[in-house]
Protein backbone atom coordinates (compact mmCIF):
# COMPACT_ATOMS: atom_id res chain seq x y z
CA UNK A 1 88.55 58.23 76.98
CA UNK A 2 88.69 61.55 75.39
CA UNK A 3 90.12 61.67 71.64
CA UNK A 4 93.91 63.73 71.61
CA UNK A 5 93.22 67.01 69.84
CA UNK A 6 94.47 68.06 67.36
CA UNK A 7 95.06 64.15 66.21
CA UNK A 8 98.74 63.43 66.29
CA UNK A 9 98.46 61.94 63.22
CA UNK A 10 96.82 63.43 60.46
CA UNK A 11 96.66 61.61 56.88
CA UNK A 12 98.30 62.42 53.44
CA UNK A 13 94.91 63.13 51.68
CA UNK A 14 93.65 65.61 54.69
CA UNK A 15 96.35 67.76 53.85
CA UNK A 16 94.58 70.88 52.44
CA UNK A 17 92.33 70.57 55.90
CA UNK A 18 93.49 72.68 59.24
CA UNK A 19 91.98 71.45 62.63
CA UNK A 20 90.96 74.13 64.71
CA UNK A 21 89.12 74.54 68.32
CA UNK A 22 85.90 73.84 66.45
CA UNK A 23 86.90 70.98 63.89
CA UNK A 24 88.09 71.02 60.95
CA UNK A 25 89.03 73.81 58.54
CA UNK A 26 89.21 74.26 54.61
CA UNK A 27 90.26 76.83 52.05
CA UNK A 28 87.90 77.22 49.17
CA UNK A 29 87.83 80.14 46.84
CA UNK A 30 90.03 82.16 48.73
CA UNK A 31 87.40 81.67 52.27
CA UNK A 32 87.82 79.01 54.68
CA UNK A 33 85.01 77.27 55.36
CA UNK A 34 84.03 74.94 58.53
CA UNK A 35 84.08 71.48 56.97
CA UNK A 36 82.98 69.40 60.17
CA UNK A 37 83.33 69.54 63.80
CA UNK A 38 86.11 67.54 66.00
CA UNK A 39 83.75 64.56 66.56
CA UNK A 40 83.69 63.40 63.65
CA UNK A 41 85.59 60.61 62.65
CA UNK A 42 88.66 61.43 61.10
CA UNK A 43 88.39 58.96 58.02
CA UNK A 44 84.65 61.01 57.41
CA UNK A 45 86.33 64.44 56.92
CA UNK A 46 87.02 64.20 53.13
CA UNK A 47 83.16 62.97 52.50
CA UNK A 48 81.94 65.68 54.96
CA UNK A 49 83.55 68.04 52.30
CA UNK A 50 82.52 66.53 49.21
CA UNK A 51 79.15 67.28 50.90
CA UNK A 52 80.01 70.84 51.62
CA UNK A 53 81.94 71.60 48.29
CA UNK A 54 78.53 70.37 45.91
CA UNK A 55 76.46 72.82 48.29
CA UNK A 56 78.72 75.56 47.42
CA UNK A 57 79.52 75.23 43.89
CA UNK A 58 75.62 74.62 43.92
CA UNK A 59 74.48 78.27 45.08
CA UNK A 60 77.59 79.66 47.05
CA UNK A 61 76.37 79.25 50.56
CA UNK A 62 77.65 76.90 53.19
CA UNK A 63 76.26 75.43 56.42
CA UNK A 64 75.94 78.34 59.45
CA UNK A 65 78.85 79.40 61.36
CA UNK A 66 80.73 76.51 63.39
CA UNK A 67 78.89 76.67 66.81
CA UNK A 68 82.20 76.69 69.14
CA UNK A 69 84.10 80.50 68.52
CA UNK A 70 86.88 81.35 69.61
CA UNK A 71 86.13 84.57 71.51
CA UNK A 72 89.53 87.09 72.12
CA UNK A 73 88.87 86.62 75.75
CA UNK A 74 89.62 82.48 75.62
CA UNK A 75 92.52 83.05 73.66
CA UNK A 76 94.29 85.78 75.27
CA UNK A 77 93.95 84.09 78.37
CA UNK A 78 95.33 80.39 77.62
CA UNK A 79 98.15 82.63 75.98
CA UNK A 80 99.12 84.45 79.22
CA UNK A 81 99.25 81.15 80.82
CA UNK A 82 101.77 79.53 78.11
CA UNK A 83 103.60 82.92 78.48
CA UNK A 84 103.68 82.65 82.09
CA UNK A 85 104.87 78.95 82.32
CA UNK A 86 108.06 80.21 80.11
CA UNK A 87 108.82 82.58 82.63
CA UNK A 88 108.47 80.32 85.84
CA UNK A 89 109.82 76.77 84.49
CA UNK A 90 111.44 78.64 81.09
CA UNK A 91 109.65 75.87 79.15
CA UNK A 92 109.90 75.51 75.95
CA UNK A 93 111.91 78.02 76.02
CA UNK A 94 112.64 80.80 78.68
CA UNK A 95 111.10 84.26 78.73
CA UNK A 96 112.25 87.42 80.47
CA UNK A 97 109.78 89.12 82.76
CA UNK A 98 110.07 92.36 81.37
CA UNK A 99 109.49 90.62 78.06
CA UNK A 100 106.19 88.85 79.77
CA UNK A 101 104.80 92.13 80.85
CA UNK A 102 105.04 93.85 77.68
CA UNK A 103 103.53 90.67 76.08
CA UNK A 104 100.42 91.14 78.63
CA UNK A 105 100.33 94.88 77.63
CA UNK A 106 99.66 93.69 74.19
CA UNK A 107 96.33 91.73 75.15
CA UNK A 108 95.37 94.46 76.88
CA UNK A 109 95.24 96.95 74.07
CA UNK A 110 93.47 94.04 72.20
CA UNK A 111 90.69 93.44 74.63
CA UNK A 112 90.13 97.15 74.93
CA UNK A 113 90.34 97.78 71.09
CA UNK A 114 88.10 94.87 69.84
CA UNK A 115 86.29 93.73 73.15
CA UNK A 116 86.74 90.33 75.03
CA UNK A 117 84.12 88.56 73.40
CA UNK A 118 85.36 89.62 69.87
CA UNK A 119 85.15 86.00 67.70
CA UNK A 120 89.02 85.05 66.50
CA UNK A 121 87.83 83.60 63.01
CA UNK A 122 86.33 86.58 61.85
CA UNK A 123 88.86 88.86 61.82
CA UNK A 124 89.75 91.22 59.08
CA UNK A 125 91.69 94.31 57.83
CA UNK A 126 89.42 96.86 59.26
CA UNK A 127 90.10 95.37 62.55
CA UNK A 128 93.85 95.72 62.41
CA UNK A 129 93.42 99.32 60.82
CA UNK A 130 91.37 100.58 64.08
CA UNK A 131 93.74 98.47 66.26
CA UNK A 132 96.59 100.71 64.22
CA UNK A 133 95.10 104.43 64.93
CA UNK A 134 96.04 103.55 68.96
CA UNK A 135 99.42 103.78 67.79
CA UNK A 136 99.03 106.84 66.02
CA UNK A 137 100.42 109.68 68.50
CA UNK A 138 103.19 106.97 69.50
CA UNK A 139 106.71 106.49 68.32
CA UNK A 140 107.64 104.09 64.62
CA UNK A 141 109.26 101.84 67.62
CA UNK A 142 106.09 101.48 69.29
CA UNK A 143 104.46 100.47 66.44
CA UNK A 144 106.86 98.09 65.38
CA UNK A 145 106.87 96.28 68.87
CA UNK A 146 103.19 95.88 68.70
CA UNK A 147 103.07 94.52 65.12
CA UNK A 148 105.81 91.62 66.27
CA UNK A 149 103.40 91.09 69.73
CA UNK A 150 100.39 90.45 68.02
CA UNK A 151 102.08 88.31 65.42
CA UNK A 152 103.53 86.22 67.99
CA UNK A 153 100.36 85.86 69.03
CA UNK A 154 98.78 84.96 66.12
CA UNK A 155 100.89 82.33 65.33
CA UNK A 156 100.88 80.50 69.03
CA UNK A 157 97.45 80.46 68.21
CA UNK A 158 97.98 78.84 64.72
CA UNK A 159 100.50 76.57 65.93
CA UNK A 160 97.98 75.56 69.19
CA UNK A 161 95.64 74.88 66.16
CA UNK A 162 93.16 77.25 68.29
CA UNK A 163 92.54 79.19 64.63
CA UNK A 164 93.18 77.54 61.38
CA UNK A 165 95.54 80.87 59.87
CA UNK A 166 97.01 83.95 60.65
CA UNK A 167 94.84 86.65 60.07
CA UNK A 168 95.14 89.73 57.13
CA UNK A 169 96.93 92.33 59.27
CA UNK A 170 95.59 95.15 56.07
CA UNK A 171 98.16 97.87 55.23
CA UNK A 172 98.23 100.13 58.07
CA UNK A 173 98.97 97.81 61.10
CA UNK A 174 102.44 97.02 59.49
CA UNK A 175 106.48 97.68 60.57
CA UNK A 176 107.19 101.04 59.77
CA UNK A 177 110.23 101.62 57.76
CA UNK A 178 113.43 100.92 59.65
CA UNK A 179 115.13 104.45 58.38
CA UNK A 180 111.91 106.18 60.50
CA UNK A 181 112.54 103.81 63.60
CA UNK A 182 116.59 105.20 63.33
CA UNK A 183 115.78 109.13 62.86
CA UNK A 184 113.57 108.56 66.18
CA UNK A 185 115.97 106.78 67.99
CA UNK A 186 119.01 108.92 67.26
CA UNK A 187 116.52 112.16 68.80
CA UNK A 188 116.85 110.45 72.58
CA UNK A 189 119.55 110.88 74.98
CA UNK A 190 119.95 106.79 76.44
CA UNK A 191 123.22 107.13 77.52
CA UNK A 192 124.84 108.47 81.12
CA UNK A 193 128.34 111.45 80.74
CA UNK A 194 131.23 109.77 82.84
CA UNK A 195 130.28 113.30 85.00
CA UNK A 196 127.02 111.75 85.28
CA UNK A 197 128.68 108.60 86.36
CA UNK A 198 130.94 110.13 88.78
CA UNK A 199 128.04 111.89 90.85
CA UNK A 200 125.62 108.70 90.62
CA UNK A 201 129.10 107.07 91.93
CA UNK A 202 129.30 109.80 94.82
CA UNK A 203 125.62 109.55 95.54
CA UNK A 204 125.37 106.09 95.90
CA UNK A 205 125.22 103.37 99.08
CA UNK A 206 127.68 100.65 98.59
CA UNK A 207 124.26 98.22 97.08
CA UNK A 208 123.68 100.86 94.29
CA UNK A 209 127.54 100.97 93.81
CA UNK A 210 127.36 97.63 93.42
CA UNK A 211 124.37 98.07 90.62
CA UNK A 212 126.26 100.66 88.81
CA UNK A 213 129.69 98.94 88.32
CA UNK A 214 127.32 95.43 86.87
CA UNK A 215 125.80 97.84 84.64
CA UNK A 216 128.97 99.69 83.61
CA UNK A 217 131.21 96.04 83.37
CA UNK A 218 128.25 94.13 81.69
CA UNK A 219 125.85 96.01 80.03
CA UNK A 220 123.08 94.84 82.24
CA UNK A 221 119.88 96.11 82.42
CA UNK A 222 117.08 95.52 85.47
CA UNK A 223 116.60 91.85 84.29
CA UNK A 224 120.07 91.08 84.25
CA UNK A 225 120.61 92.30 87.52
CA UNK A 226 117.99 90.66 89.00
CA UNK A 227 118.21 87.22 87.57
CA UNK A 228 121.64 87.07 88.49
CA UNK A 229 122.77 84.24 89.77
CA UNK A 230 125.72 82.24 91.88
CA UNK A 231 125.88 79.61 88.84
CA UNK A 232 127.05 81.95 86.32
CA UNK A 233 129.33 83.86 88.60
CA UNK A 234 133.28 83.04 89.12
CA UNK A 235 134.51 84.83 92.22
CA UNK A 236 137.47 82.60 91.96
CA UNK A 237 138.45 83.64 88.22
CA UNK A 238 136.60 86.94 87.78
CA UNK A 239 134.36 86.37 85.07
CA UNK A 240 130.33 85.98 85.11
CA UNK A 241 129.80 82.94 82.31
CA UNK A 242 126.81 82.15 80.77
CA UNK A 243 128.32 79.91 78.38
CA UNK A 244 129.15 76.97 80.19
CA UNK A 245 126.27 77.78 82.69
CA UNK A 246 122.80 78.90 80.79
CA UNK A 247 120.85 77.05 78.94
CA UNK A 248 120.03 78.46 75.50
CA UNK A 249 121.57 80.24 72.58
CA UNK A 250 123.16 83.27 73.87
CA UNK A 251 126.50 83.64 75.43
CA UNK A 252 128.23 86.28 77.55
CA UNK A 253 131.48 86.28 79.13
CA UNK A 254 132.34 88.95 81.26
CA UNK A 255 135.59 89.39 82.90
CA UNK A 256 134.87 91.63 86.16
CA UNK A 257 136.67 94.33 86.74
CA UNK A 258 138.73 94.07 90.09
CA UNK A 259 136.56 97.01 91.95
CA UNK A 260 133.32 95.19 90.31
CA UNK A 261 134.75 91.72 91.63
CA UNK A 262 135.68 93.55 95.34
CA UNK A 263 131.79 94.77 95.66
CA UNK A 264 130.90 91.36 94.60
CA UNK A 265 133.11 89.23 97.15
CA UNK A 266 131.79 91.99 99.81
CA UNK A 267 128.09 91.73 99.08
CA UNK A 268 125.52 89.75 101.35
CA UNK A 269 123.09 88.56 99.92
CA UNK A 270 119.36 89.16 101.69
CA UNK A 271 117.65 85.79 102.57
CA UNK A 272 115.53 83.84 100.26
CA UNK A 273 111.85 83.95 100.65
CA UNK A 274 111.24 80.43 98.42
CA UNK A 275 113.69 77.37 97.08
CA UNK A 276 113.61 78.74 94.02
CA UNK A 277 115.02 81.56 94.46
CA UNK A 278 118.60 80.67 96.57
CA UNK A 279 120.98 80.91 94.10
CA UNK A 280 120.13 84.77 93.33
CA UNK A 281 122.44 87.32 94.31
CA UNK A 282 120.29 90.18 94.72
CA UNK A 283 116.89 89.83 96.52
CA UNK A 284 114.76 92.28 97.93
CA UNK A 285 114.29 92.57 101.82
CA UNK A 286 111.34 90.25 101.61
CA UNK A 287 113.25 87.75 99.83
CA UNK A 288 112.13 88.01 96.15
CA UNK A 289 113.65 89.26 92.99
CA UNK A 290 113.86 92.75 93.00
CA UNK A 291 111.91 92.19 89.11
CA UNK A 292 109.03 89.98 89.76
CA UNK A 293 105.32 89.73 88.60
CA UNK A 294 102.72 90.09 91.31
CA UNK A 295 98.76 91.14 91.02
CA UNK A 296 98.47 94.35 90.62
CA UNK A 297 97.93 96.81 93.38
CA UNK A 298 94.92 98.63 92.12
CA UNK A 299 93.48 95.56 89.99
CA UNK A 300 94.30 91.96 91.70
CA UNK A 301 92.86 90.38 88.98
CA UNK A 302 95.44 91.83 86.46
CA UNK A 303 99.31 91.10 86.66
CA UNK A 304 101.65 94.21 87.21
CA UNK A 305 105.42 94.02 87.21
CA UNK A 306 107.29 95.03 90.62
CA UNK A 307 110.88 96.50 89.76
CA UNK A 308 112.46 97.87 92.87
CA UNK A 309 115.73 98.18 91.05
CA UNK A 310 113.94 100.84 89.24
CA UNK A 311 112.67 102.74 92.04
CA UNK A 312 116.32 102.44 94.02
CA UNK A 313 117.69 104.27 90.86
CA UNK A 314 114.92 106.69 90.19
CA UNK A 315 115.82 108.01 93.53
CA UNK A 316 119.98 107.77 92.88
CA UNK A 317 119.23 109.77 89.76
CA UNK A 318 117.56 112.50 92.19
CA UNK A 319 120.65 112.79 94.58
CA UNK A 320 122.55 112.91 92.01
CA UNK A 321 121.12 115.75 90.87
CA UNK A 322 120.52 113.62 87.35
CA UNK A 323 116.88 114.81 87.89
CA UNK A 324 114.64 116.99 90.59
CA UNK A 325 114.18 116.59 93.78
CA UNK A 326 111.19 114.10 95.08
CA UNK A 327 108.54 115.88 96.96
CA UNK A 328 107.02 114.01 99.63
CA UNK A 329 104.21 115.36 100.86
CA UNK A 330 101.61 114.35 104.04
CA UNK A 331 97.94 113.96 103.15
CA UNK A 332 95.61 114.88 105.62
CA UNK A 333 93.03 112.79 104.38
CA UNK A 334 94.33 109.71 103.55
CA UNK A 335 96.88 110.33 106.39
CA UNK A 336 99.54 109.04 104.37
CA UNK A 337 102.55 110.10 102.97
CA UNK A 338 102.63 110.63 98.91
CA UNK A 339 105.25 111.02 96.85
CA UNK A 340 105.76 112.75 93.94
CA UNK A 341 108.64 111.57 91.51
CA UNK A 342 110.15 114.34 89.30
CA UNK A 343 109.54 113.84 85.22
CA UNK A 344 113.04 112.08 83.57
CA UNK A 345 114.37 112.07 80.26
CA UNK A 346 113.81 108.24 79.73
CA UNK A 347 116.26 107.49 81.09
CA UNK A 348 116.76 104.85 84.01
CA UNK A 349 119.50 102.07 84.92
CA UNK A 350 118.60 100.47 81.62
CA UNK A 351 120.60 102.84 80.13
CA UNK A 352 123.75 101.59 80.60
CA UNK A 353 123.34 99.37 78.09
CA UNK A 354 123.66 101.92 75.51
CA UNK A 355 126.51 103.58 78.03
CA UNK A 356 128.47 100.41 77.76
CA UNK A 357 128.61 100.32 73.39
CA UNK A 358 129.09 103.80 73.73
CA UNK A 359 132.49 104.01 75.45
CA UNK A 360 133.80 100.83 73.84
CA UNK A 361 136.83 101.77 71.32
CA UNK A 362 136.64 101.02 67.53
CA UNK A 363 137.40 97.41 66.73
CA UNK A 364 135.66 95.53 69.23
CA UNK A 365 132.28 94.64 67.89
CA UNK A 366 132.68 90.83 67.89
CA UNK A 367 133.58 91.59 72.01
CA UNK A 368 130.78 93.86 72.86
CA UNK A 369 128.45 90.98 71.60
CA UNK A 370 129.79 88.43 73.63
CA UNK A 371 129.33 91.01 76.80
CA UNK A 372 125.87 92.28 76.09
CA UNK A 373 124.76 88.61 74.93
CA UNK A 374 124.13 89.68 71.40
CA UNK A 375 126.28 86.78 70.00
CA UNK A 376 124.49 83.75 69.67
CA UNK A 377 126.31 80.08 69.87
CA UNK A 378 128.50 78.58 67.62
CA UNK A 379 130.59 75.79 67.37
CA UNK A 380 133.71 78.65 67.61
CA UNK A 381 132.55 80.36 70.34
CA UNK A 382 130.84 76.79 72.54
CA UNK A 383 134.05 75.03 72.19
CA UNK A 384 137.26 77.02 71.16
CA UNK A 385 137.36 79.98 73.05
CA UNK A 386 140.74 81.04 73.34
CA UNK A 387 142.65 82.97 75.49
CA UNK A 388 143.29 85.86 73.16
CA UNK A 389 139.76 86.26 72.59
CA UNK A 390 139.11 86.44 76.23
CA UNK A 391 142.29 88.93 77.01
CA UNK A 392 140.51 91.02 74.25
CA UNK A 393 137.15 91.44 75.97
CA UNK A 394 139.01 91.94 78.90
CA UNK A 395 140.62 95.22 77.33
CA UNK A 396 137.22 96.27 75.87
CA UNK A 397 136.15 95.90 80.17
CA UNK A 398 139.13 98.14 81.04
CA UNK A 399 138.79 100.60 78.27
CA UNK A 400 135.34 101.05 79.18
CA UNK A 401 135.80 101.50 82.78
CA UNK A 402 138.67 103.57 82.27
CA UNK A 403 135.93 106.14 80.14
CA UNK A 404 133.72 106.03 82.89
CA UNK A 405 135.85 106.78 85.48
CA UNK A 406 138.16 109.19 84.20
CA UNK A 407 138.40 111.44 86.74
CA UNK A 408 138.74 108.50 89.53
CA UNK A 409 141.97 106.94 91.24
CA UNK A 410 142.65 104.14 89.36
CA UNK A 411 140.90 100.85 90.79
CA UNK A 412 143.49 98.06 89.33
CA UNK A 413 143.16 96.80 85.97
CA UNK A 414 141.31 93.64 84.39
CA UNK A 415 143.83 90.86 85.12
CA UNK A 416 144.90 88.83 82.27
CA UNK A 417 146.53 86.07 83.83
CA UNK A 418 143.43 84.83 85.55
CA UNK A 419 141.68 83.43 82.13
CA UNK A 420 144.63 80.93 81.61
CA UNK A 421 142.87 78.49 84.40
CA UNK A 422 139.47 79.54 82.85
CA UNK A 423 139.98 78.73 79.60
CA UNK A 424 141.52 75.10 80.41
């Protein structure tokens, strides 16, 4: 029978020692130092390093390197797989695709910076600074994204006890200052006009209407949309609600809009390709989530992320004359058709979550959290929701709609009375 490891239970006097994939692990002088490999019996550690401690105070060496490493390649790779069980079973705690991929991305930039057979324990400053110069003709926010990836990583790792510590990230491979993230940020155009809303409106088939009235009533972005589901949606009432529905921290309630609540009642949903999947409201034509992971096209060894929702709006934004026109064009030696999408402004449906903030009136910052699910749970907001606070995100809905759609016929307005029965 094999022995748990790490051991579930580790004694008092072993506290200064840190098991590891190789064993055990000890600080001394400011180096750790491989005291003994997992074998050995756990009430033979301390001796092991009265042995080791005489040798160094003796003439400052130590026994060779521990013969299991931990190469970048092992490690990035039982990562992924933790990452990817969050996504699929959300276990121990859920993870957003889009948040997978860019997680992926990370280990990527590793591998290609250090090399997959880089050893884990050996890590250092320099290694962080050359992993910081690939960041060098990006953006602060790129930066500070990669900093939080790789810690993340890091301290799975350390908490998997697959590395006894963190490593020194050095100075440069650090969070730039948040006033240089800001400056950067307020340079870029997120946001959609209402006249840019009107002719995506105009331009769009009754499934992209559909898209743009979620995004304008909820704030949601290509996840939202396409993890959407029949549990957290109240045709009856009006109001998508995560709060009694979701499991986890965050809460949104969302009263719909009566022209966002007439697309939903109309919409038919496509049928599901797999169990799992037959409470979702949008689907593609093949029955998946229009966001999904699958192996990538040109490497099926790597994962790539499939967002047709992006692709469906890259080409609204063309007919809208948001951006040019796509060129298709036929090959006559591949004998194929290729297409050539116009340059944007970085700016896709994604966007409306900045649109939505944006055309919110003063003095509803405690609502626009509870829509875009920045507010996290509390005993208040779990348990004593009241009506009033619910009438007042449903005038924060209307006045935002109302922005958008200025120069519209009015659709109805964001009943009131509905939220009485909801609320009970």
């Amino acid at each position: 029978m094999n022995t748990p490891w790490p051991p579930k239970k580790i004694p008092n006097s072993l506290a200064a020692f840190t098991p590891y994939k190789g064993g055990w692990i000890r600080r001394y002088n400011g180096k750790p130092h491989h005291v003994c490999g997992r074998t050995t019996p756990i009430d033979q550690v301390e001796n092991c390093w009265i042995i080791l401690k005489k040798k160094l105070d003796a003439d400052g060496s130590g026994p060779p390197a521990p013969a299991i490493s931990v190469t970048l390649k092992e490690l990035a790779s039982d990562y992924v797989v933790w990452l990817e069980r969050r996504v699929k079973k959300g276990k121990p705690n859920p993870l957003a695709t889009r948040t997978f991929l860019d997680y992926v991305k990370a280990m990527d930039r590793l591998v290609k910076t250090w090399g997959s057979d880089r050893d884990m324990l050996t890590l250092g400053p320099a290694d962080f600074d050359r992993l910081a110069r690939k960041y060098d003709k990006g953006s602060p926010g790129s930066l500070t994204r990669a900093v939080a990836e790789v810690h993340a990583f890091f301290q799975w790792a350390k908490g998997a006890h697959l590395i006894p510590e963190v490593p020194d990230f050095g100075n440069d491979f650090v969070k730039p200052a948040v006033t240089l993230q800001r400056d950067q940020r307020i340079t870029f155009i997120k946001s959609f006009t209402p006249e840019e809303i009107q002719k995506l409106w105009k331009a769009a088939t009754g499934e992209e209407k559909l898209f743009i009235a979620l995004g304008i009533n909820c704030a949601f972005d290509n996840s939202d949309i396409s993890e959407l589901t029949y549990e957290v949606v109240d045709l009856e009432n009006g109001i998508i609600d995560y709060r009694r529905r979701k499991v986890g921290k965050v809460r949104r309630i969302i009263p719909l809009h009566p022209r966002t609540l007439r697309l939903l009642k109309a919409y038919r949903t496509h049928p599901f390709a797999d169990e799992q999947y037959k409470n979702h409201v949008f689907l593609r034509g093949d029955g998946r989530p229009l966001v999904h992971i699958q192996p990538s096209r040109k490497d099926p060894s790597r994962l790539a992320k499939s967002d047709e929702l992006a692709m469906k709006f890259t080409r609204l934004l063309s007919r809208a004359g948001i951006r040019g026109k796509i060129i298709n064009k036929w090959n006559k030696v591949t004998q194929k058709t290729s297409t050539t999408y116009p340059k944007g402004d970085g700016r896709g449906f994604r966007s409306f979550r900045t649109t939505f903030p944006n055309f919110a009136p003063q003095g509803y910052l405690g609502e626009i959290e509870l829509v875009m699910g920045h507010a996290k749970g509390t005993v208040l907001k779990d348990n004593y929701l009241e009506d009033v606070a619910l009438d007042r995100v449903a005038e924060l809905i209307q006045a935002v709609w109302t922005r958008a759609f200025t120069k519209q016929k009015p659709q109805g307005e964001v009943s009131l009375k509905r939220f009485a029965a909801f609320a009970a």
